[in-house]
Protein backbone atom coordinates (compact mmCIF):
# COMPACT_ATOMS: atom_id res chain seq x y z
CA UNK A 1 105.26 75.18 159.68
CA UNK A 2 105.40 78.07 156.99
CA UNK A 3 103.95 81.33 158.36
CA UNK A 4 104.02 80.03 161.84
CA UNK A 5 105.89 81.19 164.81
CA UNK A 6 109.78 80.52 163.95
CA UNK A 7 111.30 79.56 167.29
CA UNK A 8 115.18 78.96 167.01
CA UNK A 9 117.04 77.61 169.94
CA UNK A 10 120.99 78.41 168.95
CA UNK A 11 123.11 76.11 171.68
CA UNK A 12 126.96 76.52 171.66
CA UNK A 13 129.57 77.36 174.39
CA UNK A 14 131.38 80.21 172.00
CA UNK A 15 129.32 83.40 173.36
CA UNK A 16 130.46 85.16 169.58
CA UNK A 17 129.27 82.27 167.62
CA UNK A 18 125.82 82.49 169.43
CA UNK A 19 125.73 86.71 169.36
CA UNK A 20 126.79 86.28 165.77
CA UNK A 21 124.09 83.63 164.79
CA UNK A 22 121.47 85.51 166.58
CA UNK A 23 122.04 88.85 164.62
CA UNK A 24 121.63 87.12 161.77
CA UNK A 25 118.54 84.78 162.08
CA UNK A 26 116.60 88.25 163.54
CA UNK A 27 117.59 90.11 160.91
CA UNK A 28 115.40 87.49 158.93
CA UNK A 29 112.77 87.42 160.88
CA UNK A 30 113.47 84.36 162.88
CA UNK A 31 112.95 84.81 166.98
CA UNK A 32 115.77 83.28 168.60
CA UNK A 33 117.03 82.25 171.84
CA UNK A 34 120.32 80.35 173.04
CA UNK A 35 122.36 78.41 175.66
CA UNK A 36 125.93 77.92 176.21
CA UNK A 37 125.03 74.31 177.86
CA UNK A 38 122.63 71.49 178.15
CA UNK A 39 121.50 72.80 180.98
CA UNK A 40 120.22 75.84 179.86
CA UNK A 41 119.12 74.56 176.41
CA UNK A 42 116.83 72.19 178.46
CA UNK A 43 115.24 75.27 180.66
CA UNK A 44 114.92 77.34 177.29
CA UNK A 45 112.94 74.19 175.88
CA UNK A 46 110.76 74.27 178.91
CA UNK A 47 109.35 77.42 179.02
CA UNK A 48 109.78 78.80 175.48
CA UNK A 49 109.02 75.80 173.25
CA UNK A 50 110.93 76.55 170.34
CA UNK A 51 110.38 74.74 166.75
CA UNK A 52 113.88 74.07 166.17
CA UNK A 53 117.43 74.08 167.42
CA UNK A 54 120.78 74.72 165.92
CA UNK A 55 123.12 72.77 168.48
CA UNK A 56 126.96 72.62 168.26
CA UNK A 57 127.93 68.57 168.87
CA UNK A 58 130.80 69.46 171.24
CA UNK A 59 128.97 71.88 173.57
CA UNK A 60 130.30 71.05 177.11
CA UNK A 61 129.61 70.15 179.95
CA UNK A 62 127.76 67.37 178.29
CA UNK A 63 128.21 66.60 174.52
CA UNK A 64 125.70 68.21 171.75
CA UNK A 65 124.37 64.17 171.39
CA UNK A 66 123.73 65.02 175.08
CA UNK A 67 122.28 68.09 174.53
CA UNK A 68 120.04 66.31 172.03
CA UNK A 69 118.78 63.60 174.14
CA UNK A 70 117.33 65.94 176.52
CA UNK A 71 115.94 68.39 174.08
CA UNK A 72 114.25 65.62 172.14
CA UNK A 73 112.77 63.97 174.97
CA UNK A 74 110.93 67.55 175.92
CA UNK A 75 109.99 67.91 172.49
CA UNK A 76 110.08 65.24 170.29
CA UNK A 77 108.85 66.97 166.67
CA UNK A 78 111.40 70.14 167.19
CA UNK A 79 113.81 70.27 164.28
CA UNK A 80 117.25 69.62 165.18
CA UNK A 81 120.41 70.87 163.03
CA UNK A 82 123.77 70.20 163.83
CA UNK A 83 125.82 73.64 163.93
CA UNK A 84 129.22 73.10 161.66
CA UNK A 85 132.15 75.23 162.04
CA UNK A 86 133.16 77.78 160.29
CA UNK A 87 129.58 79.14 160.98
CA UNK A 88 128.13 79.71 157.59
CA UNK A 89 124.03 81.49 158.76
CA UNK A 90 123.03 81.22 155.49
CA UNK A 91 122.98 77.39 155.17
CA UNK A 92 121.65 76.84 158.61
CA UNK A 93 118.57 79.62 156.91
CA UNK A 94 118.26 77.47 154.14
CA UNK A 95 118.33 74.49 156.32
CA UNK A 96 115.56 75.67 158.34
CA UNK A 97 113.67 76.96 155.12
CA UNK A 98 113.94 73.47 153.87
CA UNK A 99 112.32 71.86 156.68
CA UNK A 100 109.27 74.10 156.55
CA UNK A 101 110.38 76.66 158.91
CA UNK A 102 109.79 80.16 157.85
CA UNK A 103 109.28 83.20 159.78
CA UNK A 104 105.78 84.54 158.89
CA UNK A 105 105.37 87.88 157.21
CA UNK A 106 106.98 90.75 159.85
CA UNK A 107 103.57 92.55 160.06
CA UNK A 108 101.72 89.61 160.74
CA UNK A 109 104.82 87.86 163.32
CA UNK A 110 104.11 87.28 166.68
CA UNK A 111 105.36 89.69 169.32
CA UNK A 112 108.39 88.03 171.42
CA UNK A 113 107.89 86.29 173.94
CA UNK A 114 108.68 88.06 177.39
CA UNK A 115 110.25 85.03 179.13
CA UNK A 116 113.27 85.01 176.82
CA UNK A 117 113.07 88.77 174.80
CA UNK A 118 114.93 86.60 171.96
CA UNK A 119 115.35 89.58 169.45
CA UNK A 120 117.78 91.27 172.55
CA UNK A 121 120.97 90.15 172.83
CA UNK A 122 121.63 89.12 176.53
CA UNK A 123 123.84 90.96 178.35
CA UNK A 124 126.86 88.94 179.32
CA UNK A 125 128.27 88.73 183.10
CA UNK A 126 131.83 87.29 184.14
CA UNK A 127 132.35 86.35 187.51
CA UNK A 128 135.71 86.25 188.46
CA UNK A 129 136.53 84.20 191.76
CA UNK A 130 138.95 81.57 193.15
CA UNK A 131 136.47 79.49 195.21
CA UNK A 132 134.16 77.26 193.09
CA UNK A 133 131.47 77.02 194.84
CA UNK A 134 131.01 80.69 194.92
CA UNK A 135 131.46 80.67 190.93
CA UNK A 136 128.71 78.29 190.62
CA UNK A 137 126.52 79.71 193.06
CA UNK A 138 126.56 83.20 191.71
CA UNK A 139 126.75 81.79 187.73
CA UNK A 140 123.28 80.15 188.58
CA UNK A 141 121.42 83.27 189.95
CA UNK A 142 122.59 85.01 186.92
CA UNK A 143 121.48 82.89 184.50
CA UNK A 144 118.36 82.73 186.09
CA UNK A 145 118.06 86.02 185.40
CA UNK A 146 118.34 85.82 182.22
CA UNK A 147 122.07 86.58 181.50
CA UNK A 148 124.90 84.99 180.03
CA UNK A 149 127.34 84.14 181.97
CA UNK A 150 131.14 82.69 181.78
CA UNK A 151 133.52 81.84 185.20
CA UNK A 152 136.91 82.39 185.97
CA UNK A 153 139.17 80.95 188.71
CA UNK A 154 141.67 84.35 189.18
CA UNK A 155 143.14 87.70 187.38
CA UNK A 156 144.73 85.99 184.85
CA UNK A 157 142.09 83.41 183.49
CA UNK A 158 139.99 86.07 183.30
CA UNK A 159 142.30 88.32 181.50
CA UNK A 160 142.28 85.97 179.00
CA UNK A 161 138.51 85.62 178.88
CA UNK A 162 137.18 89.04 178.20
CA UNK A 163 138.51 89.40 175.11
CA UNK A 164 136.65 86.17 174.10
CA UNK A 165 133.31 87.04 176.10
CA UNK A 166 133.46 90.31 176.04
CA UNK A 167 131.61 90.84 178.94
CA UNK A 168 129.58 93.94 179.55
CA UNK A 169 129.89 93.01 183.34
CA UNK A 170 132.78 91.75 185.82
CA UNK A 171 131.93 90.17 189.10
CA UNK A 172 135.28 90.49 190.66
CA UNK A 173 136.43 89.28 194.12
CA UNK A 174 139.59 91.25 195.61
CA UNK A 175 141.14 87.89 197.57
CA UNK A 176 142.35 85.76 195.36
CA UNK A 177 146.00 84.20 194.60
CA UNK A 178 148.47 84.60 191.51
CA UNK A 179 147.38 88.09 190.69
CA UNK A 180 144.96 89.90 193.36
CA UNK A 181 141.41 91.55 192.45
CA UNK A 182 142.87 94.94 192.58
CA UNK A 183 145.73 94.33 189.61
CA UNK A 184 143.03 92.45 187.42
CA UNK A 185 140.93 95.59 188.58
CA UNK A 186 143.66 97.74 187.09
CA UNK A 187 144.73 95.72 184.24
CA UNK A 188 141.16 95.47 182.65
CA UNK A 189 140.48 99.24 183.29
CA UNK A 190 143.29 99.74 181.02
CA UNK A 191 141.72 98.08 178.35
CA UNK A 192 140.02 99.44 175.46
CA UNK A 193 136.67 97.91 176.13
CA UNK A 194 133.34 99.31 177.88
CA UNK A 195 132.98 96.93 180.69
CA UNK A 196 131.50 98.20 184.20
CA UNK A 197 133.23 96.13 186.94
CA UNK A 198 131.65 95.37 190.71
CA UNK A 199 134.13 94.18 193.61
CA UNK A 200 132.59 91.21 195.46
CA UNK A 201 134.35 90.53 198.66
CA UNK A 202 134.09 89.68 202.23
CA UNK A 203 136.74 92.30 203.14
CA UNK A 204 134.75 95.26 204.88
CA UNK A 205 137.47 97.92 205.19
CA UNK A 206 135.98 101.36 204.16
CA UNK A 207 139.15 102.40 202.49
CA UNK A 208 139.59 99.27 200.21
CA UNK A 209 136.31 99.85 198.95
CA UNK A 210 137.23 103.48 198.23
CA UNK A 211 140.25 102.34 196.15
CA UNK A 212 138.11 100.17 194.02
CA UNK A 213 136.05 102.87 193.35
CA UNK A 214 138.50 105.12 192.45
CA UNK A 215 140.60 102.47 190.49
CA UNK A 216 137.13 102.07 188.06
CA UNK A 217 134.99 99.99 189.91
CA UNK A 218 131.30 100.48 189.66
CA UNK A 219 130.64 99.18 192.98
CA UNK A 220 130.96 96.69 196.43
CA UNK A 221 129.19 94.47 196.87
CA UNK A 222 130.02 92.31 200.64
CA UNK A 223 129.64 88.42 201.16
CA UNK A 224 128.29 86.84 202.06
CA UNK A 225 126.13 88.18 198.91
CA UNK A 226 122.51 89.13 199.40
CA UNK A 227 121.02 88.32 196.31
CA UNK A 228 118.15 90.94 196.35
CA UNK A 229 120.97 93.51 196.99
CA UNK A 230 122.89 92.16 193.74
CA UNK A 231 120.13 92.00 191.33
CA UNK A 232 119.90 95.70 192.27
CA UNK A 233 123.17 96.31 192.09
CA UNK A 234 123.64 94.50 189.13
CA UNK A 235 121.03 95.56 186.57
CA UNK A 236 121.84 99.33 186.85
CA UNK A 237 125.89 99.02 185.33
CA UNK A 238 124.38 97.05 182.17
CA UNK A 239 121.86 98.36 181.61
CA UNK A 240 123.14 102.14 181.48
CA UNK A 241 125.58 103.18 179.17
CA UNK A 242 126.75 106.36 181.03
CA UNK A 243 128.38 107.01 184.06
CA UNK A 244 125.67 109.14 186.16
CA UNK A 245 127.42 111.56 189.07
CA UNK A 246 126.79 110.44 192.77
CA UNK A 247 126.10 112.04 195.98
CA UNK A 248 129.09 111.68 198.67
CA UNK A 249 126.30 109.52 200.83
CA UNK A 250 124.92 107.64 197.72
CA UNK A 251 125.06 104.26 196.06
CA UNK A 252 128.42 104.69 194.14
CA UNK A 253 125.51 102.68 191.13
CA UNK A 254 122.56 104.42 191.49
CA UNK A 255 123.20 107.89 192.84
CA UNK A 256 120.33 107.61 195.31
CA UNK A 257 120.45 107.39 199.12
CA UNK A 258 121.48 103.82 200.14
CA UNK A 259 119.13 102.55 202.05
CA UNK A 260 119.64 101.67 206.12
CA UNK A 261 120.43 98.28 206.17
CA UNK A 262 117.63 95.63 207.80
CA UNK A 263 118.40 93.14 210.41
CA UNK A 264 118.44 90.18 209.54
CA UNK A 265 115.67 88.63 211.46
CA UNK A 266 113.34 91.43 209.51
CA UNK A 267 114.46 90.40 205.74
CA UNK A 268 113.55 87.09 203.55
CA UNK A 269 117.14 86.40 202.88
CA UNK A 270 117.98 84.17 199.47
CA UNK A 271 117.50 80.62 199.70
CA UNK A 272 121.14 80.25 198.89
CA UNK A 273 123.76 83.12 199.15
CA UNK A 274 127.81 83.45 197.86
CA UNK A 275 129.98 83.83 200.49
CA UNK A 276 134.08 82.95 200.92
């Protein structure tokens, strides 16, 4: 496999380990992708075929012998490695070295491929939400995106999340109990981290959505969600790294007119949507 295409699939649940991993196996020449779950390991086999994988044993939902099973049926001759903890990159390089698989020269490497942009490190989402199926829901979409993406149930399990994550996006709904959107709103504004935040909620007072905006927000988004409004929505906060002024009448994101909304009857509407 020397001077071939070096495809490494990184799987763990611990978004640092994976950033961490990444950084360095790029660095080397390496192109990498990575899941936080079987689930996604066995999509990123699908459609980006890499020539190994790095996979942590314990990953949940399912276990990394889980994680094997199904990445090993898909491709049966892909190098599998067992990731250890403490992380240690440079035996998992001279692992992969060992087994034949070597980036090839940089001017002769291939150029990444555009289904997984694996020398990027994907932007991370946290969606923050009491109801379940509304987690789930929106998690999917995400990561079908393309983005990583962690859940939490209310204020303070995700208070205790982003410092893990470190998200560089908050999907936050304002209903919730223990401690409301709004406080959590507060609370993580007065952190010392660069993390845009959208309000997701069903509540459609005018002057709630002001206070979020004012409070830090980046933006309101109503359920039930329309997904073609989100993605919108969505990719403009982290993507840019600077606050741009608005108009009075414009998107509080993109600082253009918002559009008039369509009925209904005229729009192809998601095949599933997030509402609660």
């Amino acid at each position: 496999m020397a001077g071939s295409s070096a495809r490494v699939l990184c799987v763990d649940d611990d978004a640092g380990v994976l950033e961490r991993l990444r950084e360095f196996l790029v660095d080397r020449g390496y192109e990498v992708c990575s899941a936080r779950s079987a689930a996604e390991a066995t999509d990123v086999v699908k459609r980006w075929t890499p020539r190994a994988a790095v996979v942590n044993p314990l990953v949940p939902p399912a276990d990394g012998i889980g994680v094997l099973q199904r990445v090993r049926r898909l491709n049966p001759g892909m190098l599998v490695l067992l990731l250890t903890k403490p992380l240690d990159p440079t035996l998992i390089e001279r692992s992969l070295a060992e087994a034949g698989l070597r980036p090839a020269p940089r001017e002769r490497a291939l150029p990444p491929d555009p289904e997984c942009e694996p020398t990027a490190v994907r932007k991370r989402i946290l969606v923050v939400d009491d109801e379940a199926d509304v987690r789930e829901v929106l998690a999917e979409h995400l990561r079908r995106r393309g983005f990583d993406v962690a859940q939490a149930a209310g204020g303070e399990e995700a208070l205790a999340v982003i410092p893990l994550f470190r998200p560089h996006l908050i999907l936050l709904d304002l209903v919730m109990p223990g401690l409301g959107g709004l406080e959590t709103l507060r609370r993580i504004k007065a952190l010392p981290l660069e993390t845009a935040i959208i309000i997701i909620s069903a509540n459609e007072e005018v002057e709630l959505g002001q206070l979020t905006l004012a409070i830090g927000a980046a933006g309101y988004v109503p359920k039930p969600v329309d997904f073609d409004y989100l993605d919108a929505v969505v990719g403009l906060p982290v993507l840019a790294r600077q606050e741009q002024p608005t108009a009075p009448d414009a998107d509080p994101l993109s600082g253009q007119a918002r559009p008039a909304p369509r009925a209904p009857c005229a729009r192809t509407r998601p095949a599933r949507t997030a509402s609660g």
